[in-house]
Structures are given as C-alpha cells and as structure tokens.
C-alpha atoms as a PDB file:
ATOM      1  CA  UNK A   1      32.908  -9.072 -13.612  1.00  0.00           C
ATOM      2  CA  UNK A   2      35.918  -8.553 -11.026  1.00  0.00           C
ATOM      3  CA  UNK A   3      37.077 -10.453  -8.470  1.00  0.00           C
ATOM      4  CA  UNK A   4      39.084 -10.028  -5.077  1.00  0.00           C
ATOM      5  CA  UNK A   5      41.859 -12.323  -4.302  1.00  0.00           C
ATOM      6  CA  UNK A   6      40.430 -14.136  -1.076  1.00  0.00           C
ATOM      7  CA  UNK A   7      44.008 -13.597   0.082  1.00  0.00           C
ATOM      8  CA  UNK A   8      43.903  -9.978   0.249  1.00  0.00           C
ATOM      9  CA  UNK A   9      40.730  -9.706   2.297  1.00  0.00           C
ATOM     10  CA  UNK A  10      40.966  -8.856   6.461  1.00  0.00           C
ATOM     11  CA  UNK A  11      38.606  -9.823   8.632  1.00  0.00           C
ATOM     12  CA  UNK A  12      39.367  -6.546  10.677  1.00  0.00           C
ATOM     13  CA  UNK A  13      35.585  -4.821  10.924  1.00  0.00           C
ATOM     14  CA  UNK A  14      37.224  -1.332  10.375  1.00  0.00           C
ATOM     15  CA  UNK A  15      38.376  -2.861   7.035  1.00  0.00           C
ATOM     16  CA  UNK A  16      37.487  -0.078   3.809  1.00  0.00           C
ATOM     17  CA  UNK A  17      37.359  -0.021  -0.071  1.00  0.00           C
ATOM     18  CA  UNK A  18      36.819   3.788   1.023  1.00  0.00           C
ATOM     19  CA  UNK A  19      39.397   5.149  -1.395  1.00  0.00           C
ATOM     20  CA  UNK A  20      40.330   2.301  -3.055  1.00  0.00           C
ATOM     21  CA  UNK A  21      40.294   1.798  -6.891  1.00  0.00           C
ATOM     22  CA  UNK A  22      38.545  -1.672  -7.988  1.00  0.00           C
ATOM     23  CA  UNK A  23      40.977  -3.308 -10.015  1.00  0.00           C
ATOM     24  CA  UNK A  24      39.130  -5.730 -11.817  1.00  0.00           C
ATOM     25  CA  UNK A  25      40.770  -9.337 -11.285  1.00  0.00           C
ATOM     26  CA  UNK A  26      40.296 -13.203 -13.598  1.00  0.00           C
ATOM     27  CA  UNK A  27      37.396 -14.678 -12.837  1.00  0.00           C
ATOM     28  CA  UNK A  28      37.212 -16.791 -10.067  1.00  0.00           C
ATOM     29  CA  UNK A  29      34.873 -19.181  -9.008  1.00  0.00           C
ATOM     30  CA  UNK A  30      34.128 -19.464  -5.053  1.00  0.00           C
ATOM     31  CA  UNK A  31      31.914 -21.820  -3.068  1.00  0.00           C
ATOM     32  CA  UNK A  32      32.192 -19.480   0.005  1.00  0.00           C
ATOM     33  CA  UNK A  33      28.994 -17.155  -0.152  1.00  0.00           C
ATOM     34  CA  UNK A  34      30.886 -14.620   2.399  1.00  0.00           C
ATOM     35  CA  UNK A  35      33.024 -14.543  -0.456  1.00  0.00           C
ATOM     36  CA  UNK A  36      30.656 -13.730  -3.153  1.00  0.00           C
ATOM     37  CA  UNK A  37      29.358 -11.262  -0.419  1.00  0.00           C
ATOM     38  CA  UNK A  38      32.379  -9.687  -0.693  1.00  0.00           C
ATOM     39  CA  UNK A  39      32.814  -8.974  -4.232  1.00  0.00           C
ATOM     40  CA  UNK A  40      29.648  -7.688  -4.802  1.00  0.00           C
ATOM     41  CA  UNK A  41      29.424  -5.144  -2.636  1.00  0.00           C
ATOM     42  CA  UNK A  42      33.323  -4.368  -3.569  1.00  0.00           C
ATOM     43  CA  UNK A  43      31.672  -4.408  -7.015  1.00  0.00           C
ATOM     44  CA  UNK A  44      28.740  -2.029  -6.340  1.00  0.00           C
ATOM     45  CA  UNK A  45      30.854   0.398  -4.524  1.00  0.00           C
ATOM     46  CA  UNK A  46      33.430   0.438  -7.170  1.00  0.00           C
ATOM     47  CA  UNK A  47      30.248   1.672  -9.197  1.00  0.00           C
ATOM     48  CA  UNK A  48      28.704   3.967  -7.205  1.00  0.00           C
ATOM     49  CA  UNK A  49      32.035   5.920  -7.030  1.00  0.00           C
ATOM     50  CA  UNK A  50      32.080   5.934 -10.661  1.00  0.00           C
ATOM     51  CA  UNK A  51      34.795   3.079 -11.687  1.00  0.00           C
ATOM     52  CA  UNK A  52      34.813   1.248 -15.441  1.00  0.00           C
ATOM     53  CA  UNK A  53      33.143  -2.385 -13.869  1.00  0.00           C
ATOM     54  CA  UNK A  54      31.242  -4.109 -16.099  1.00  0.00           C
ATOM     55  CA  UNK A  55      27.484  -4.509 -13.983  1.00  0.00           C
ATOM     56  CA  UNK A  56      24.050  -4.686 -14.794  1.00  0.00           C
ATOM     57  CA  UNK A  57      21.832  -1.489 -13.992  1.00  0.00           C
ATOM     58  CA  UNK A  58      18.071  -1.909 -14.382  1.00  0.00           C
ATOM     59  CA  UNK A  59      16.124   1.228 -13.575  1.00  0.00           C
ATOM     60  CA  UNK A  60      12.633   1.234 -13.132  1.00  0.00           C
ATOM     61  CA  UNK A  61      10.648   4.891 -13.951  1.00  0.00           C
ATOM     62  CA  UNK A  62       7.527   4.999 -11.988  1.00  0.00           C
ATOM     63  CA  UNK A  63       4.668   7.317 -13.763  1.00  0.00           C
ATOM     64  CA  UNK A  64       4.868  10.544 -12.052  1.00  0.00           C
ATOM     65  CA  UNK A  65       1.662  10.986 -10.107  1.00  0.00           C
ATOM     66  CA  UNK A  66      -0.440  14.484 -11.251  1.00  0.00           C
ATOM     67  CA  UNK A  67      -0.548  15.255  -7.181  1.00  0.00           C
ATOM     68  CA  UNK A  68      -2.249  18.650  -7.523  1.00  0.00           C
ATOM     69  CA  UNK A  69      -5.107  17.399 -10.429  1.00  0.00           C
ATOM     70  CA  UNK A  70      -5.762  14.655  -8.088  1.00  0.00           C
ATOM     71  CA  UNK A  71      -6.137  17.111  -4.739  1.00  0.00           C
ATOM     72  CA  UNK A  72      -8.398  19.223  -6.341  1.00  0.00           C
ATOM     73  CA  UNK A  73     -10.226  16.023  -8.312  1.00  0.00           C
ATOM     74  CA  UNK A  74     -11.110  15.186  -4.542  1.00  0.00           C
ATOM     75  CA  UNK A  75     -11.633  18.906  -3.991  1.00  0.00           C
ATOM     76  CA  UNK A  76      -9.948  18.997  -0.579  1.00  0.00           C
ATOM     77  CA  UNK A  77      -7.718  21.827   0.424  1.00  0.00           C
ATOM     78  CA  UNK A  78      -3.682  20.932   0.870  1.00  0.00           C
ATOM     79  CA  UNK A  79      -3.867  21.097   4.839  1.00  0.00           C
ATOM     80  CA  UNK A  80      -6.864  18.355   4.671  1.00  0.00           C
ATOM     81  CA  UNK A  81      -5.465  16.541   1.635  1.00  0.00           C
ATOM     82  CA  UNK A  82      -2.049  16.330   3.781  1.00  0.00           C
ATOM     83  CA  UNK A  83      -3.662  15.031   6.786  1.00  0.00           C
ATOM     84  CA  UNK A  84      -5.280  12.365   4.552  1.00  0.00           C
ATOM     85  CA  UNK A  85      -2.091  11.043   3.309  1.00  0.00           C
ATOM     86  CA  UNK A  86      -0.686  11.198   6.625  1.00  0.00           C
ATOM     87  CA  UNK A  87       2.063  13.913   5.444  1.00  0.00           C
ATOM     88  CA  UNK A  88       2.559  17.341   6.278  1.00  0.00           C
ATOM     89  CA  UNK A  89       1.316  20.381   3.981  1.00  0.00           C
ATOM     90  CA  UNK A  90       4.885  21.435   3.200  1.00  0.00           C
ATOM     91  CA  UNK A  91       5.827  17.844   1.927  1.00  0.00           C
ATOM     92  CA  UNK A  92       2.371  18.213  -0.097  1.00  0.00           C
ATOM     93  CA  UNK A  93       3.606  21.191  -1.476  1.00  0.00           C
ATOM     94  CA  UNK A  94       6.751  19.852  -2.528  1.00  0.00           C
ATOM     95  CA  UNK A  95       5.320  16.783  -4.266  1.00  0.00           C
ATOM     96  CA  UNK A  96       2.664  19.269  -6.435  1.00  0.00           C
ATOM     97  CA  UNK A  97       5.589  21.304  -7.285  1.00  0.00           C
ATOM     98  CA  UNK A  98       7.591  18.677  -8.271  1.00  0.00           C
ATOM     99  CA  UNK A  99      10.407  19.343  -6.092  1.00  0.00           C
ATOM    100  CA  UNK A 100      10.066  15.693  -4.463  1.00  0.00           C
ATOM    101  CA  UNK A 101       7.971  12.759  -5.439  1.00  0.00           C
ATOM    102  CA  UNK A 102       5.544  10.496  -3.293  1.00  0.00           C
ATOM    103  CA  UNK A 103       6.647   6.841  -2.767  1.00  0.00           C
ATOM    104  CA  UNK A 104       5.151   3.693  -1.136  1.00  0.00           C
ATOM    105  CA  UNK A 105       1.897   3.350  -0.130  1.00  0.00           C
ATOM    106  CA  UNK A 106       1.576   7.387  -0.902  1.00  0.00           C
ATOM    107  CA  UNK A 107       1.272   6.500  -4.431  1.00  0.00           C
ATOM    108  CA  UNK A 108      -1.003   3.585  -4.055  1.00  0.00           C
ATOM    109  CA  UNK A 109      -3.682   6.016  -2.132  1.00  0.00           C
ATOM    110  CA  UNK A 110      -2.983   8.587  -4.567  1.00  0.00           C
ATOM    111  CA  UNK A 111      -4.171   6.335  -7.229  1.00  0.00           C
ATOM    112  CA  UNK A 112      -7.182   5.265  -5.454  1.00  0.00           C
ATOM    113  CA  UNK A 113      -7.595   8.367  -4.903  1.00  0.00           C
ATOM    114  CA  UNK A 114      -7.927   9.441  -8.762  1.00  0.00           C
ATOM    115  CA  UNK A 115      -9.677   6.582  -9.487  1.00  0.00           C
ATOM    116  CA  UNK A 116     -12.211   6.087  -6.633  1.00  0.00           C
ATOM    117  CA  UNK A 117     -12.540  10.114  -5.407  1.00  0.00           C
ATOM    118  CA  UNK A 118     -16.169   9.450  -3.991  1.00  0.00           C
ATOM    119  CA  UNK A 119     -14.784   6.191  -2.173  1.00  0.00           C
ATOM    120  CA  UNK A 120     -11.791   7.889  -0.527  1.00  0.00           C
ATOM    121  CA  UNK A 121     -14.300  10.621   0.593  1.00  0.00           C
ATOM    122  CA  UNK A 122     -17.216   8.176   1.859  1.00  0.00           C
ATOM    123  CA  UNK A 123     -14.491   6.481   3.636  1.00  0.00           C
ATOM    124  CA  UNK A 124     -13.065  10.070   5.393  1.00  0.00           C
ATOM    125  CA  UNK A 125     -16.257  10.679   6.262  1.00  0.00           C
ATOM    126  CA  UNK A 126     -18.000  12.852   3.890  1.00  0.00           C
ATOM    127  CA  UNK A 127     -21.092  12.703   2.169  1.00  0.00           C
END
C-alpha cells in the first residue's frame, strides 16, 4: 500500500492528483484520520486511472433479472409494466434488451414480481 509524505500535502481546496502519477511511498503509520483520508482516495484514484497500486477489488455480480419473461409472466403490456415500476417504457425497453440493467428497489419488485405475479396484480388492482 502507498503512502503520501504528510509534508507534501496543501491544504489549498483547488489542490489535484489530476495528472499526477502515484508513486508508491514506505509505509507509514498515521494517527491523523484526515491523513488516512488522504491516501486512500490518492490510492483509489491512482487506480481508477489505471496505475500498478497494490488494492483490494471485490466485485459483486448481481443475477441478471429475465425483465421481459417476467413482464409477460404478469402479462402486462411494456407501457403498463413501466408505469408499475415507476420507469418509463423506453428505459423498459432498454432493460429487456439488455442494453441497461435495473438496480435498487427495481430489482426487488421485479423479483416479487416473478415470484408473487397474482400478488403484484391484486395489489395494482386487478382481479
């Protein structure tokens, strides 16, 4: 893990690592938690613009969600299925083509919604 030297640090606000290569420095131990504030975030950014840092990624896959088998599971049309969700029918669209995924609470109905079809529509108001 790399480490700033406290010494080199501003407190000018307009301050950047914009640009800057992380150069990796001897471990140091700080009390300050600004500090250690400060060299994560100069340690994340040196990874998200592609630098050799040694960090920890854990990625999480989420099941992709069938949105189309569950639509017509429910047997509602996009433009009703897209007011249910609270989106619009071009987002719906997208997420059945797979250009984008639902996220949040989207995928939480959407599950209900496979699992529970007659509940989801007692509770819109069908039969």
């Amino acid at each position: 893990m790399g480490y700033i030297d406290q010494r080199s640090w501003t407190s000018n606000p307009k301050h950047s690592f914009e640009g800057q290569a992380f150069v990796p420095m001897k471990k140091k131990k700080t009390n300050n938690l600004g500090g250690e504030l400060i060299l994560s975030m100069q340690e994340a950014l040196a990874h998200a613009r592609g630098d050799d840092v040694s960090v920890r990624v854990t990625e999480f896959k989420e099941p992709a969600v069938e949105v189309k088998r569950i639509r017509k599971k429910v047997g509602l049309t996009q433009e009703v299925f897209a007011s249910a969700l609270g989106i619009s029918p071009s987002s719906l669209r997208k997420w059945e083509q797979g250009q984008r995924r639902p996220h949040g609470a989207a995928v939480t109905l959407l599950r209900v919604m496979d699992r529970e079809p007659e509940a989801v529509i007692r509770a819109m108001g069908g039969s």
